[in-house]
C-alpha atoms as a PDB file:
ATOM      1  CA  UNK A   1     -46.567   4.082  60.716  1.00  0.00           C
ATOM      2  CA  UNK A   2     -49.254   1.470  60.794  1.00  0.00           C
ATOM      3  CA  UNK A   3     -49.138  -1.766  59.934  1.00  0.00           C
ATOM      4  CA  UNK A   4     -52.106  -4.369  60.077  1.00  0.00           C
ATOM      5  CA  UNK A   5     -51.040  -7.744  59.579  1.00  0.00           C
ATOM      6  CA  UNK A   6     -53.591 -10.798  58.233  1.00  0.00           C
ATOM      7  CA  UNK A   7     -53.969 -14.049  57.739  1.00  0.00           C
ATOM      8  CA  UNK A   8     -57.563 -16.488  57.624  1.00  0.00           C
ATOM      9  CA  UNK A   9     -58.318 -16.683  61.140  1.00  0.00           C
ATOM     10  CA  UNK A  10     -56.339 -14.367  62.726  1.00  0.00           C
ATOM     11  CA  UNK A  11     -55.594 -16.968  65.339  1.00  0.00           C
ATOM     12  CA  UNK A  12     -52.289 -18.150  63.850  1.00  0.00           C
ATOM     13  CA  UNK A  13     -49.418 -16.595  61.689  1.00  0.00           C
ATOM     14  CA  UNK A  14     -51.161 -13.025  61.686  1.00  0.00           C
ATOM     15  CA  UNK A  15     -51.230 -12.717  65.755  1.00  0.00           C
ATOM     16  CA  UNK A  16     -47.943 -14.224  65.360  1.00  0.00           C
ATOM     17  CA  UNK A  17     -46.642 -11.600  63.352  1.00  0.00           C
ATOM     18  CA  UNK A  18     -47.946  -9.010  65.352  1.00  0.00           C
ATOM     19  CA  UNK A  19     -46.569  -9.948  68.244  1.00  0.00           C
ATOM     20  CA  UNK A  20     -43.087  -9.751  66.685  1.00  0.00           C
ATOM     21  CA  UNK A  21     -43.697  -6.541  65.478  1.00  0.00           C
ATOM     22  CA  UNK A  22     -44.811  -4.987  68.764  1.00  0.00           C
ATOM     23  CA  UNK A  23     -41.295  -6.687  70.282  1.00  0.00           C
ATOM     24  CA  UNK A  24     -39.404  -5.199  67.426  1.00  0.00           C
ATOM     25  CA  UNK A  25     -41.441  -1.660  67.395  1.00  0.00           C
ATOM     26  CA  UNK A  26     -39.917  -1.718  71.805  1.00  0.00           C
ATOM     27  CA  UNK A  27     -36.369  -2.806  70.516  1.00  0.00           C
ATOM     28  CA  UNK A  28     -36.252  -0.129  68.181  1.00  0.00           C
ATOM     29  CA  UNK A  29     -38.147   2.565  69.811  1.00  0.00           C
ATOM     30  CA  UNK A  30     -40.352   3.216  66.704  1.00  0.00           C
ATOM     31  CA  UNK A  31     -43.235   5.154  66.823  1.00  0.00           C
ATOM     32  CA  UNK A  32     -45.559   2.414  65.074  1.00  0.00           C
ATOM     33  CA  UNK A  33     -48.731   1.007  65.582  1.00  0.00           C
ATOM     34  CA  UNK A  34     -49.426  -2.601  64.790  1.00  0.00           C
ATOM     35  CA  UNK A  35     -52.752  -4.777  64.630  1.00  0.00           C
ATOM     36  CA  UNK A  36     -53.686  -8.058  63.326  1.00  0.00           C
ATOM     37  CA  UNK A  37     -57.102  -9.459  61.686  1.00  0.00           C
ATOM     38  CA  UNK A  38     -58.548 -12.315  59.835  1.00  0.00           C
ATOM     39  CA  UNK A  39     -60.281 -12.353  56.414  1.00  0.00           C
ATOM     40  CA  UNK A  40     -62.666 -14.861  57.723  1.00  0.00           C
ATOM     41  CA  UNK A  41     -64.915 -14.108  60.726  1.00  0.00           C
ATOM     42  CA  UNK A  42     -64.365 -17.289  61.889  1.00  0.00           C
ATOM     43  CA  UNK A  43     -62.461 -17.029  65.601  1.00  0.00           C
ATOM     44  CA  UNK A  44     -63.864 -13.866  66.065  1.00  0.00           C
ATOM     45  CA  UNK A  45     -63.239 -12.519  69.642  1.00  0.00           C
ATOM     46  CA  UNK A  46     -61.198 -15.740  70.580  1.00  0.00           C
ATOM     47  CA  UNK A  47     -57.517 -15.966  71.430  1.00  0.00           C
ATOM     48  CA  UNK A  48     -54.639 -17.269  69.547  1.00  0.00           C
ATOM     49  CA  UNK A  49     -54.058 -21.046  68.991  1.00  0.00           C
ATOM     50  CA  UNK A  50     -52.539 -22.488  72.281  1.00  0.00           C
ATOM     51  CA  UNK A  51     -49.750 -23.684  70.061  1.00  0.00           C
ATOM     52  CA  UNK A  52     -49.186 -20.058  68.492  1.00  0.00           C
ATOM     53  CA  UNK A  53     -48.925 -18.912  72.099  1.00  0.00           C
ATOM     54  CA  UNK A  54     -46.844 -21.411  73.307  1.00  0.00           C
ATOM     55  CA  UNK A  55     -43.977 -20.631  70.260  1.00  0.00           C
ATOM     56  CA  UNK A  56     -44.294 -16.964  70.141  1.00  0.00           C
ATOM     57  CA  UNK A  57     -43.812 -17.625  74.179  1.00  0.00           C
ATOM     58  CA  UNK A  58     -40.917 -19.509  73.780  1.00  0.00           C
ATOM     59  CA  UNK A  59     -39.365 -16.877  71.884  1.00  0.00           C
ATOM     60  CA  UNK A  60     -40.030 -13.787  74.105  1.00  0.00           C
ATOM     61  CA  UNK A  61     -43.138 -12.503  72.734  1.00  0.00           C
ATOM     62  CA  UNK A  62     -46.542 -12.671  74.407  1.00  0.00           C
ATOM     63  CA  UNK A  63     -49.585 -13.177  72.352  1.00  0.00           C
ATOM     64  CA  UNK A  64     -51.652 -14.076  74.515  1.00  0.00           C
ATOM     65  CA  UNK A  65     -54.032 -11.413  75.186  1.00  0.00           C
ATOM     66  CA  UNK A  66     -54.884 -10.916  71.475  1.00  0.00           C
ATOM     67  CA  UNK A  67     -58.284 -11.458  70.027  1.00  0.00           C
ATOM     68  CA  UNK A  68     -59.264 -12.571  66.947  1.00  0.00           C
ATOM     69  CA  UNK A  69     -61.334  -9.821  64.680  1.00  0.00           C
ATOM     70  CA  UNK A  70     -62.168  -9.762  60.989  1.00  0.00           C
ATOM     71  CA  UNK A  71     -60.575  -7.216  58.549  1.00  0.00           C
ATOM     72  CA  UNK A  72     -62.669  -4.266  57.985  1.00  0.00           C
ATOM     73  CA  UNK A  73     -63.692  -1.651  55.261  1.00  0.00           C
ATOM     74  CA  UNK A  74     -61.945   1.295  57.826  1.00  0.00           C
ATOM     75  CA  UNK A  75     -58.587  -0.904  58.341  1.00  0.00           C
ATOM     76  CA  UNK A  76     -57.932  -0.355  54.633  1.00  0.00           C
ATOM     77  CA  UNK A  77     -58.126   3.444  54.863  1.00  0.00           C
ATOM     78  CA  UNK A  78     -56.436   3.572  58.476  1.00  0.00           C
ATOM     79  CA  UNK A  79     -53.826   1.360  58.028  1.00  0.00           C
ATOM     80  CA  UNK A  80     -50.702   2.431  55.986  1.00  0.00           C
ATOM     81  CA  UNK A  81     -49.544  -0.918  54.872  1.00  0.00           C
ATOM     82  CA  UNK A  82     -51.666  -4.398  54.677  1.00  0.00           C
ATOM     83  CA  UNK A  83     -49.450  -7.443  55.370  1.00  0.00           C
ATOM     84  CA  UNK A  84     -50.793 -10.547  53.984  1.00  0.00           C
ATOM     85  CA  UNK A  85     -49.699 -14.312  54.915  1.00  0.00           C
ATOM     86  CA  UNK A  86     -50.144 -16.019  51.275  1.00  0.00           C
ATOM     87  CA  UNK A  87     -52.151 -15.460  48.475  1.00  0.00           C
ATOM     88  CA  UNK A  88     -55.767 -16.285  49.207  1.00  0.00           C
ATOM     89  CA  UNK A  89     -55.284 -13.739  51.638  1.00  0.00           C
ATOM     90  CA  UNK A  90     -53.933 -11.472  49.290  1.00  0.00           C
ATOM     91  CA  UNK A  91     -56.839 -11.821  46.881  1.00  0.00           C
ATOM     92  CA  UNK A  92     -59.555 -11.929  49.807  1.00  0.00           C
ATOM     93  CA  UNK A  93     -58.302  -8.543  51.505  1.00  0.00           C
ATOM     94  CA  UNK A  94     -58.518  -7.080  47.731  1.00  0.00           C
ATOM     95  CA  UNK A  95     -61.737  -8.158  47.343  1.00  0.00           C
ATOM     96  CA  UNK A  96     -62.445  -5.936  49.938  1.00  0.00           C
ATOM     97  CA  UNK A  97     -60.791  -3.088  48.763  1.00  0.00           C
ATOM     98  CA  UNK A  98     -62.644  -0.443  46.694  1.00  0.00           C
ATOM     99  CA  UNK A  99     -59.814   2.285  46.123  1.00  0.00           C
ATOM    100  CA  UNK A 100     -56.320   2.357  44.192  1.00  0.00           C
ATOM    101  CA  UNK A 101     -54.949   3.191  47.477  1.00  0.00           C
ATOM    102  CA  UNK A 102     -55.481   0.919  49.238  1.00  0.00           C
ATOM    103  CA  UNK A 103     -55.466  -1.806  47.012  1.00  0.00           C
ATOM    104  CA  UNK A 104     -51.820  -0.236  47.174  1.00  0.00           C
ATOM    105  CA  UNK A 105     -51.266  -0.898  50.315  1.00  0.00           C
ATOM    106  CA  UNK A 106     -51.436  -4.562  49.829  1.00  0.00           C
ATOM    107  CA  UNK A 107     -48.410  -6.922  49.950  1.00  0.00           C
ATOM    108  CA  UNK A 108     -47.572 -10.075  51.164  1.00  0.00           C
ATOM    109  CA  UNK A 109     -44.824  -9.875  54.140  1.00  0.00           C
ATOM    110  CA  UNK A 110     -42.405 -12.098  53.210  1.00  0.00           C
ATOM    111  CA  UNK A 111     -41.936  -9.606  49.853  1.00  0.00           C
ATOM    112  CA  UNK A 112     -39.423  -7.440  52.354  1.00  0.00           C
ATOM    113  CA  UNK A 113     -37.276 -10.325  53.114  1.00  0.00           C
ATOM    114  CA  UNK A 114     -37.406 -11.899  49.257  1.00  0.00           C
ATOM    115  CA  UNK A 115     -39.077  -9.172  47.226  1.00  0.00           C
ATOM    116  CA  UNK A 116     -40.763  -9.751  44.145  1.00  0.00           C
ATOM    117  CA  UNK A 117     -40.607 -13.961  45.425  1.00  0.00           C
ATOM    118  CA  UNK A 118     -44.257 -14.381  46.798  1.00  0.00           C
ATOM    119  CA  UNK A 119     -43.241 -16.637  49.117  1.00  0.00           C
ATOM    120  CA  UNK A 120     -46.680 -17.928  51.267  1.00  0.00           C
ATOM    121  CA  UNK A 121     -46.421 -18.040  55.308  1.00  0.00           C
ATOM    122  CA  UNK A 122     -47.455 -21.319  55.479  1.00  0.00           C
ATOM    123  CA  UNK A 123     -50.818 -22.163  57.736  1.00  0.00           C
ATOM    124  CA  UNK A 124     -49.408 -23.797  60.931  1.00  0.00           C
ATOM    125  CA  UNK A 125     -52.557 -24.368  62.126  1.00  0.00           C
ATOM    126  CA  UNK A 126     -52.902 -28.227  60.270  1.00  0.00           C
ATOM    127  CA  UNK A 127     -48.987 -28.628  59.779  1.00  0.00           C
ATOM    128  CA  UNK A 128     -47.769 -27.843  63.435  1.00  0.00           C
ATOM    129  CA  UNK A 129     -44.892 -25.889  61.894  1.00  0.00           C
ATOM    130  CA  UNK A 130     -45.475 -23.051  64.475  1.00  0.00           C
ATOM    131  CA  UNK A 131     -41.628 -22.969  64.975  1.00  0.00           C
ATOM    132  CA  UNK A 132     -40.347 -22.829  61.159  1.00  0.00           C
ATOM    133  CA  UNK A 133     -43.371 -19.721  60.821  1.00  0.00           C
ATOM    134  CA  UNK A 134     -42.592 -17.669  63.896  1.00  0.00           C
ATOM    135  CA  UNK A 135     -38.734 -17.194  61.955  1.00  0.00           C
ATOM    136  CA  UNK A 136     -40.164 -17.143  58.625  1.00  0.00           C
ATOM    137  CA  UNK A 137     -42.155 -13.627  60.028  1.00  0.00           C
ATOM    138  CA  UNK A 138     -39.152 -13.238  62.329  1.00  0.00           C
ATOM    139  CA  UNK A 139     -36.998 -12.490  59.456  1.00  0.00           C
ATOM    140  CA  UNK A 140     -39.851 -10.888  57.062  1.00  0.00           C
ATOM    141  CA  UNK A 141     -40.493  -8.744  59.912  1.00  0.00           C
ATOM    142  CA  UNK A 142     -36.693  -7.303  60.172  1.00  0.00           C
ATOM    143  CA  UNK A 143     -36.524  -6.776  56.282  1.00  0.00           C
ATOM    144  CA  UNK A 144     -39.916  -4.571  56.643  1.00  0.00           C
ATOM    145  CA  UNK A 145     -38.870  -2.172  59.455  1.00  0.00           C
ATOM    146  CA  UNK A 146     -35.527  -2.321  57.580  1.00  0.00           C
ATOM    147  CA  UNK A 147     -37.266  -1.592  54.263  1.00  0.00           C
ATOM    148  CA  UNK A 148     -39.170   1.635  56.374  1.00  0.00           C
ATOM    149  CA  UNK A 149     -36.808   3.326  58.757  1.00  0.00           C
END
């Protein structure tokens, strides 16, 4: 399995929710692969917000060595499923998309934790809620290797 999270900057909630995923892909001995990207080009080849490190830190994970990248045309045939934060993001990475399948492949995260609710990941990056969107992904994160195995 392999799973490409993405947010805007891919400095933030995306590298957040990678992280978590490559703790949870150890716990559970999967056989997955996990990345993370950005629609926007933005951060490209920087490192996570200090404050995105510094959460994801607190809570065991280490995202720290991550760099920022944009989304490509080749992620969207590689990748088996493309985890969105929130709805721009949703619509962006579509935009991209020139096939069914992987249009398909599409969803936003939190859908395994409250499917069919399009809840948003909220941007921490002007809010500060670093804390309340590490467990927001946290507990998307579960539902989707629940939702898998």
């Amino acid at each position: 399995m392999k799973i490409l999270m993405v947010c805007l900057g891919n400095i933030c909630r995306s590298p957040i929710a990678q992280g978590i995923l490559e703790e949870k892909i150890k716990t559970y001995g999967l056989n997955w692969e996990v990345d993370s990207a950005g629609t926007s080009g933005w951060h490209d080849g920087e490192h996570p917000d200090s404050r995105a490190i510094a959460t994801s830190r607190i809570n065991e994970v280490d995202i720290s060595r991550q760099t920022s990248r944009k989304i490509n045309k080749k992620d969207l045939d590689y990748y088996d499923h493309i985890l969105v934060m929130d709805s721009a993001n949703y619509q962006d990475v579509l935009k991209v998309c020139q096939k069914e399948t992987q249009k398909s492949k599409v969803n936003l995260i939190t859908n395994f934790k409250y499917p069919h609710k399009n809840i948003a990941v909220p941007d921490p990056y002007c809010n500060d809620k670093f804390d309340e969107v590490f467990q927001l992904l946290d507990d998307a994160i579960e539902g989707l290797i629940m939702a898998i195995r």
